[in-house]
Structures are given as C-alpha cells and as structure tokens.
PDB file of N, CA and C in Angstrom:
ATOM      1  N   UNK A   1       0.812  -1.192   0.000  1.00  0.00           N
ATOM      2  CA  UNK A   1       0.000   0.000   0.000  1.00  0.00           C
ATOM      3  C   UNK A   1       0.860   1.262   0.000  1.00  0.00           C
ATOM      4  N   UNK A   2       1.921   1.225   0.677  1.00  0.00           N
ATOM      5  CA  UNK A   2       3.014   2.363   0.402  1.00  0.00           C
ATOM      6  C   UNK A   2       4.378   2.026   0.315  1.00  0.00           C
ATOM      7  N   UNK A   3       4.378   1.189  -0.547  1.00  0.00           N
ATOM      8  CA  UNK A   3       5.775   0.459  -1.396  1.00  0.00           C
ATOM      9  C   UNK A   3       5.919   1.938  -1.694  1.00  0.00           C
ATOM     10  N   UNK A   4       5.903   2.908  -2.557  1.00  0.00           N
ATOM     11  CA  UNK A   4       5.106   3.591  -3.717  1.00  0.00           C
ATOM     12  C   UNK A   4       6.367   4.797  -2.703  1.00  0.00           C
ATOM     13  N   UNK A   5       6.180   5.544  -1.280  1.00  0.00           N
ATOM     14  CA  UNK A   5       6.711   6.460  -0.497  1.00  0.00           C
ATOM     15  C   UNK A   5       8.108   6.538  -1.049  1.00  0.00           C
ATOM     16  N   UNK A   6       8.553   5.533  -0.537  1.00  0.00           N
ATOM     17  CA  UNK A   6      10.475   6.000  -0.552  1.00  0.00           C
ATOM     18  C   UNK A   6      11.180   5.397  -2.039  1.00  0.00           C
ATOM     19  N   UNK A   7      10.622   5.386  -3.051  1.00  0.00           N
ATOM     20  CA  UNK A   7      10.721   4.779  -4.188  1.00  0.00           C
ATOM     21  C   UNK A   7      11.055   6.407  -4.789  1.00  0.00           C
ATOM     22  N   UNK A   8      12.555   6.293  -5.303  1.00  0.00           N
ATOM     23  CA  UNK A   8      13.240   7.345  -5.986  1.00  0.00           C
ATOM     24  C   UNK A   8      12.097   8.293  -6.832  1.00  0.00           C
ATOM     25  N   UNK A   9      10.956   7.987  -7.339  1.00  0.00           N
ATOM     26  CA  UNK A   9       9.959   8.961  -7.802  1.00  0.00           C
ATOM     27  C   UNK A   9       8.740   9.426  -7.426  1.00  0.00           C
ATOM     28  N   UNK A  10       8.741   8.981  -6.366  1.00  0.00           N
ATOM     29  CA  UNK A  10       7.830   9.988  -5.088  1.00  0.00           C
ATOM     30  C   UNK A  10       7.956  10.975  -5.526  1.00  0.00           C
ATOM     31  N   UNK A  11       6.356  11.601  -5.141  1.00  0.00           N
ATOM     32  CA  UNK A  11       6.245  13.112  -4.938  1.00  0.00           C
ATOM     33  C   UNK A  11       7.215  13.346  -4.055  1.00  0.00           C
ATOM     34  N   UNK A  12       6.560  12.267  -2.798  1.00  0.00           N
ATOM     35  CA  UNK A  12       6.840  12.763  -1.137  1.00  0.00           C
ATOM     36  C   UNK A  12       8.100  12.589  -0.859  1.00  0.00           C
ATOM     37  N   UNK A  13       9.205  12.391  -2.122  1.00  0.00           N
ATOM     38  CA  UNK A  13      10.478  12.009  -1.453  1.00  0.00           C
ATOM     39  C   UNK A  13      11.203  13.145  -0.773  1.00  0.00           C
ATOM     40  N   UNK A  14      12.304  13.266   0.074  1.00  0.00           N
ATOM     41  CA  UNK A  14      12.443  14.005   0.781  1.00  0.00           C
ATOM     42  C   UNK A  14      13.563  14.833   0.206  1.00  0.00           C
ATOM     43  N   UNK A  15      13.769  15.992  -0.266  1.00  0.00           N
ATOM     44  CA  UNK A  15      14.768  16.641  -0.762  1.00  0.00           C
ATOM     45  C   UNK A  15      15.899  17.666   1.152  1.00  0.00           C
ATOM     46  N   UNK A  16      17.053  16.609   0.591  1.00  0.00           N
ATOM     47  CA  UNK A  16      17.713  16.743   2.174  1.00  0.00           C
ATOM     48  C   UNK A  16      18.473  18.010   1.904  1.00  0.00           C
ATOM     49  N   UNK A  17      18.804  18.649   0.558  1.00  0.00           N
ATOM     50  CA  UNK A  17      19.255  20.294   0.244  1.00  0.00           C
ATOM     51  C   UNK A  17      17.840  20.909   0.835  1.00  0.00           C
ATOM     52  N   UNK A  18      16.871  21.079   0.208  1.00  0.00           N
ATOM     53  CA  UNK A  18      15.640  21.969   1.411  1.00  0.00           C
ATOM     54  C   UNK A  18      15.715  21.670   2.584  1.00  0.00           C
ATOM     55  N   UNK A  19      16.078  20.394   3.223  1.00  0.00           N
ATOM     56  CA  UNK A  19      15.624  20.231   4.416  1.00  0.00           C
ATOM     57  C   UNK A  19      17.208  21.326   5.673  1.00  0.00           C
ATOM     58  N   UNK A  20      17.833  20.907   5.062  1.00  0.00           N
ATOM     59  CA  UNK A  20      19.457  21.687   5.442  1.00  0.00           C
ATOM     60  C   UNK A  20      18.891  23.435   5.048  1.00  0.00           C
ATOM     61  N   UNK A  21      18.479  23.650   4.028  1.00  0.00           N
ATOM     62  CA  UNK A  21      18.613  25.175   3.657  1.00  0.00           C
ATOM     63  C   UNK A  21      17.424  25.450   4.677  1.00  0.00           C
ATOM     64  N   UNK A  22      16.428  24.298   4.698  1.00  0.00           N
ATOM     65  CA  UNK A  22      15.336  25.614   5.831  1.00  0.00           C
ATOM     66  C   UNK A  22      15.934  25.357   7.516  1.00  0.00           C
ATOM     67  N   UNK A  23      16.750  24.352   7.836  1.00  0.00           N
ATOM     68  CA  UNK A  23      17.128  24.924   8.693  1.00  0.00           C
ATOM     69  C   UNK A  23      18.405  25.962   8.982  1.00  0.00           C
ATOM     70  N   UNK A  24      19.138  26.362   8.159  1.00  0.00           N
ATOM     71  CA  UNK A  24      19.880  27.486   7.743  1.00  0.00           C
ATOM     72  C   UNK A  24      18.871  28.998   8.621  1.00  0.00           C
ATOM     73  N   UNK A  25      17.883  28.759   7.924  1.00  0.00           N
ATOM     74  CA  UNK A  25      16.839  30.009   7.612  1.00  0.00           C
ATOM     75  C   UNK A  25      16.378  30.038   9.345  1.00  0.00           C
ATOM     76  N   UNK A  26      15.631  28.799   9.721  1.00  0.00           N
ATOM     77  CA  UNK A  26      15.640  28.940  11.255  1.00  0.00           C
ATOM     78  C   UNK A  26      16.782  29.164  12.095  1.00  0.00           C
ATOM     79  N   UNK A  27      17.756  28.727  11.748  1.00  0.00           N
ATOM     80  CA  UNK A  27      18.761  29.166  12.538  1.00  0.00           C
ATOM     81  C   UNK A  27      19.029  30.545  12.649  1.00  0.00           C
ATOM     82  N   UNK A  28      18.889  30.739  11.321  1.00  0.00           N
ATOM     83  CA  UNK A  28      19.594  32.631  10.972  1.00  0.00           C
ATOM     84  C   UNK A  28      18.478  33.584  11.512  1.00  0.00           C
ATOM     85  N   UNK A  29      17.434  33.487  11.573  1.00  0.00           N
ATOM     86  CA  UNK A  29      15.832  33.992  11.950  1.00  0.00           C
ATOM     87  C   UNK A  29      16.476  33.585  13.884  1.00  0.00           C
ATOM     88  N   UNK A  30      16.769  32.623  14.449  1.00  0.00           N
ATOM     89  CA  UNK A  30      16.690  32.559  15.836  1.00  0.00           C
ATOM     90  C   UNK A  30      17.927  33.456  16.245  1.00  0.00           C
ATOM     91  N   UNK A  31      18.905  33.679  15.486  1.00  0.00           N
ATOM     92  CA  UNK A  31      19.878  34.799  15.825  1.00  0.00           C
ATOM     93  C   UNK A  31      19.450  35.903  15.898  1.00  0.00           C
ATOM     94  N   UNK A  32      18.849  36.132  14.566  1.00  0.00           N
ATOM     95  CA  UNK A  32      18.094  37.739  14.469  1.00  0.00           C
ATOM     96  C   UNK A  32      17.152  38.242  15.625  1.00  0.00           C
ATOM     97  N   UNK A  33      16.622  37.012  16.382  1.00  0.00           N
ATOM     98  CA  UNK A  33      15.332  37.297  17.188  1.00  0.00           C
ATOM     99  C   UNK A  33      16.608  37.831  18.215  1.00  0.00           C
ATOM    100  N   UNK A  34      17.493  36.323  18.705  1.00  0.00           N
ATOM    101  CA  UNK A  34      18.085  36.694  20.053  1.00  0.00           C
ATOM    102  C   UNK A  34      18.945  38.392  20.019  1.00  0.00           C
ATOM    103  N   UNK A  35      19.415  38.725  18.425  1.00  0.00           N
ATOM    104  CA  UNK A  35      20.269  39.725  18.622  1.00  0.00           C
ATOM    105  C   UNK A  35      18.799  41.073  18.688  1.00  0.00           C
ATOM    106  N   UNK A  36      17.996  40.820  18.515  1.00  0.00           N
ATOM    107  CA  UNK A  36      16.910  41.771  18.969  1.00  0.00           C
ATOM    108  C   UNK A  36      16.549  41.836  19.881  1.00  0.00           C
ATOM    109  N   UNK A  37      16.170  40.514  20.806  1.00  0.00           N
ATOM    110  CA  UNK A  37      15.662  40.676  22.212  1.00  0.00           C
ATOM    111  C   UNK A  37      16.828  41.386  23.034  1.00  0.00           C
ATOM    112  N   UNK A  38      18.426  41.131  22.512  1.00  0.00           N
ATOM    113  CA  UNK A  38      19.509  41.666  23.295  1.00  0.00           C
ATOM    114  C   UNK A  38      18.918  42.957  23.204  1.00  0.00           C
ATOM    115  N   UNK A  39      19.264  43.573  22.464  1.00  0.00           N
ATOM    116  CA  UNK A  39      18.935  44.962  21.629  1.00  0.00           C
ATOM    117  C   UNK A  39      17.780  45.824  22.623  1.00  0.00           C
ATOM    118  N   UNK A  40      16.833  45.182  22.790  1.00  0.00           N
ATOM    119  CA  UNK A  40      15.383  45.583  23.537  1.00  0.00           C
ATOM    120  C   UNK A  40      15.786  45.599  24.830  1.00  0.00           C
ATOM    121  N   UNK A  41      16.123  44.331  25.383  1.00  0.00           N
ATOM    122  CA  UNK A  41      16.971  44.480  26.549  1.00  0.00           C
ATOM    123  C   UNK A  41      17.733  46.019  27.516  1.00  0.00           C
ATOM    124  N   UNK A  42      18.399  45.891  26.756  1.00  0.00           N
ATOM    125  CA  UNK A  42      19.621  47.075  27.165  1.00  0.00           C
ATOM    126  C   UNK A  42      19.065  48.451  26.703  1.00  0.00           C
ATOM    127  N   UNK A  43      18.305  48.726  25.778  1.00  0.00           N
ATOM    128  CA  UNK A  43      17.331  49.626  26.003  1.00  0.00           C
ATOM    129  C   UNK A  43      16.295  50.174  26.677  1.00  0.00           C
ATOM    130  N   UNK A  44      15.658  49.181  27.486  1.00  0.00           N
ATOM    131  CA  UNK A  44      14.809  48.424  28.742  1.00  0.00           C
ATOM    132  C   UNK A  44      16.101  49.175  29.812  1.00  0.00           C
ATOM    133  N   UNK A  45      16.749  49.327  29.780  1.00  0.00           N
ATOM    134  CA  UNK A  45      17.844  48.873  30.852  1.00  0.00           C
ATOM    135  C   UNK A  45      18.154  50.567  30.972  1.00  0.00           C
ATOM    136  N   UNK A  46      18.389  50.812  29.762  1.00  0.00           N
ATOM    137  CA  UNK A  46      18.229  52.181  30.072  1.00  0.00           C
ATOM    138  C   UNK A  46      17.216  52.967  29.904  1.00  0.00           C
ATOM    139  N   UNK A  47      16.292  52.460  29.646  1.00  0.00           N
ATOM    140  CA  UNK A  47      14.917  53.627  30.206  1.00  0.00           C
ATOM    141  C   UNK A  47      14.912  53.469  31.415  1.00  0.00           C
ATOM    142  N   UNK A  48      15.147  52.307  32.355  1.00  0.00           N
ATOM    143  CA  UNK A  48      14.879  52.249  33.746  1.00  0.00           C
ATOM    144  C   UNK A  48      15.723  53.293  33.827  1.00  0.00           C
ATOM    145  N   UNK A  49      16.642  53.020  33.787  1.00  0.00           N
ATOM    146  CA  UNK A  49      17.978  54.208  34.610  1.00  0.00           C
ATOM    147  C   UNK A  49      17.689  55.685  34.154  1.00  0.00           C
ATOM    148  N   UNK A  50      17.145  55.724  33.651  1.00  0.00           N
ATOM    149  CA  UNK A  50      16.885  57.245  33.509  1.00  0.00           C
ATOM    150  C   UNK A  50      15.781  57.559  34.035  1.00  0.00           C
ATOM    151  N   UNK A  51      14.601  56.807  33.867  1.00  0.00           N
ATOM    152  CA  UNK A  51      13.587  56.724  34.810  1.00  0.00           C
ATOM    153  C   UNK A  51      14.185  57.281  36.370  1.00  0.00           C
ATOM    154  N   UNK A  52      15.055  55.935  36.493  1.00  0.00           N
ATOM    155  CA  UNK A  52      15.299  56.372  38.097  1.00  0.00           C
ATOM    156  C   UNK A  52      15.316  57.800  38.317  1.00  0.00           C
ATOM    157  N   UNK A  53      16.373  58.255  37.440  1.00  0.00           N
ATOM    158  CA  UNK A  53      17.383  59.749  37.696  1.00  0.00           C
ATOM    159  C   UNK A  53      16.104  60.315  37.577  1.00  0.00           C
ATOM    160  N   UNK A  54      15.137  60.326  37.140  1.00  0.00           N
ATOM    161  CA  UNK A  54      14.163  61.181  36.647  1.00  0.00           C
ATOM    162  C   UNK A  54      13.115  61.853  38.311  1.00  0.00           C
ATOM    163  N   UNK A  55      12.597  60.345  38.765  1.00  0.00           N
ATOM    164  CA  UNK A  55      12.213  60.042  39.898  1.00  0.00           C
ATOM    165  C   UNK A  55      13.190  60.462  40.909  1.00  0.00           C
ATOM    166  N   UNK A  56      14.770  60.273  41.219  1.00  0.00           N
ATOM    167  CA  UNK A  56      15.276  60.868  42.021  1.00  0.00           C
ATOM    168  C   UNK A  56      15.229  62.615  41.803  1.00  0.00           C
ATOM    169  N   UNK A  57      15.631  63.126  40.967  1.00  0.00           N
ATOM    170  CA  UNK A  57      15.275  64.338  40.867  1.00  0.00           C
ATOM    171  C   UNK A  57      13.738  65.166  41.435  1.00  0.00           C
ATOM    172  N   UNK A  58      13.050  64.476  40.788  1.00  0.00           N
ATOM    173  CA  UNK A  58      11.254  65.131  41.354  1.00  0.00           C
ATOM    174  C   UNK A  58      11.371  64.814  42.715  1.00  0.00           C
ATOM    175  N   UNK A  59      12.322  63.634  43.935  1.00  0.00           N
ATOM    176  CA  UNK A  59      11.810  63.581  45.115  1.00  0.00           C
ATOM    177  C   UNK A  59      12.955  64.683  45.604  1.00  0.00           C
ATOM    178  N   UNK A  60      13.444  65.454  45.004  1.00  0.00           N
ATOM    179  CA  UNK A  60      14.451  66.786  45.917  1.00  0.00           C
ATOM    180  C   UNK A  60      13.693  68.370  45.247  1.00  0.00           C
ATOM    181  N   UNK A  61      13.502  68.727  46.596  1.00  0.00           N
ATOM    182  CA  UNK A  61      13.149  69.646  46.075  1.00  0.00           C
ATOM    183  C   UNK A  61      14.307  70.927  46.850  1.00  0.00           C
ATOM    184  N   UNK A  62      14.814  71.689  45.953  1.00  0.00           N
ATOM    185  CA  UNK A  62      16.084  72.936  46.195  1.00  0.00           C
ATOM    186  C   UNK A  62      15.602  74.062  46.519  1.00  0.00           C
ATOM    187  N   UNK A  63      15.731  74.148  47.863  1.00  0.00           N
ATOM    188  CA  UNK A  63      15.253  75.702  48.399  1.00  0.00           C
ATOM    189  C   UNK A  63      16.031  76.692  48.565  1.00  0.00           C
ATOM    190  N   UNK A  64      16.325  77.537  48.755  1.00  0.00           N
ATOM    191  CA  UNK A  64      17.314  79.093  49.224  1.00  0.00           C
ATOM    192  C   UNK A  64      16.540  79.762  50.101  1.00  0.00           C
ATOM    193  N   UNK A  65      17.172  79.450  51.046  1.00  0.00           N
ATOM    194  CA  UNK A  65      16.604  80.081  52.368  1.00  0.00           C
ATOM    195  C   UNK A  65      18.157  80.971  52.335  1.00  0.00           C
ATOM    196  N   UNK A  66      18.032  81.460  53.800  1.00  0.00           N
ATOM    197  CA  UNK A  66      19.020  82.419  54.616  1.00  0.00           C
ATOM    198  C   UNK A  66      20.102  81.852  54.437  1.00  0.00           C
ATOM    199  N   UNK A  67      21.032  81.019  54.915  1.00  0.00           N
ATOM    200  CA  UNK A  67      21.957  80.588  54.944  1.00  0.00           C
ATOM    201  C   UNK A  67      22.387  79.682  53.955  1.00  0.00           C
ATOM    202  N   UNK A  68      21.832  79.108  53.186  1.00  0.00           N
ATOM    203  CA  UNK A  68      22.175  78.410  51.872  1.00  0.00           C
ATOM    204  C   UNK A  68      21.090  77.578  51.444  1.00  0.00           C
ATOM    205  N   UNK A  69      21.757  76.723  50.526  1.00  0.00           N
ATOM    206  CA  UNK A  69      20.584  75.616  50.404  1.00  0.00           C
ATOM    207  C   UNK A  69      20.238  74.177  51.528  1.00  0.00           C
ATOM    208  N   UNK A  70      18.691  74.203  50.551  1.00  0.00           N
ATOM    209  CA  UNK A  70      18.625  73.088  51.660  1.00  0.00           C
ATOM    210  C   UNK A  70      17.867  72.063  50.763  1.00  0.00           C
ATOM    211  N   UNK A  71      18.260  70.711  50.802  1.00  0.00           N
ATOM    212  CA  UNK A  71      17.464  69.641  50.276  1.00  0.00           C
ATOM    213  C   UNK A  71      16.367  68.973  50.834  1.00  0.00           C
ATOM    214  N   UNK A  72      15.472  69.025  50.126  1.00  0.00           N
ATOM    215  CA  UNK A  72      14.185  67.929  51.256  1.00  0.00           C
ATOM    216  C   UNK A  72      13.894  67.171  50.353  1.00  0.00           C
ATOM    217  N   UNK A  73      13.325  65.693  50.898  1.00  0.00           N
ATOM    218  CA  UNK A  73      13.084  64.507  50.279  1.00  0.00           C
ATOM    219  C   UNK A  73      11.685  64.898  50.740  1.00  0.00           C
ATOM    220  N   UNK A  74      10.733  64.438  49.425  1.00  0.00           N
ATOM    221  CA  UNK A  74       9.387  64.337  49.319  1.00  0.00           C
ATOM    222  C   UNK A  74       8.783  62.541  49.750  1.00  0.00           C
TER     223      UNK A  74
END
C-alpha cells in the first residue's frame, strides 16, 4: 500500500538540500530574534535608569533660604 513512499519517484520524497537550507533560515531567523531581544533588553535597561534619575530628581526639592541651600526629600 506504500511500497510507492520512498521509491526514488515519489512526490513525497524528501529533498535533504531543502531540508538543510530551511534549517539554515531557522537558525539565521533565531539569531536575528536573540540579537533583537539583546537589543530591547539594554534599552529596557536604560529607560529604567533614567527613569530612576528622573524620579530621584522630582523627590528633591532645592530651596534658598538664609543661609544656603537646603534639600528635602518628598
């Protein structure tokens, strides 16, 4: 009933150059992702940090009184 499969003129025979080139393509596609998620990452990384600085700044507030300045934490 499926003599017919692995018999050199199959449709379904398996061409092992496509099977190598599409994993080429997944491979090269899973780099691209990881060198993007890096990418997003460290951008992530620095919005926090500036965030912070951002947030530390708004909790000081700089007064001039009499004798100099003075810092207060909100």
């Amino acid at each position: 009933m499926y003599s017919n499969w692995n018999s050199p003129n199959s449709q379904y025979q398996t061409d092992h150059r496509q099977i190598n080139h599409d994993q080429q393509q997944v491979m090269q596609r899973l780099a691209n992702l990881e060198h993007r998620l890096e990418l997003l990452l460290s951008s992530l990384e620095k919005t926090n940090e500036t965030l912070r600085s951002i947030e530390e700044l708004q909790n000081r507030v700089c007064t001039t009184g009499g004798g100099g300045a003075v810092i207060v934490r909100m």
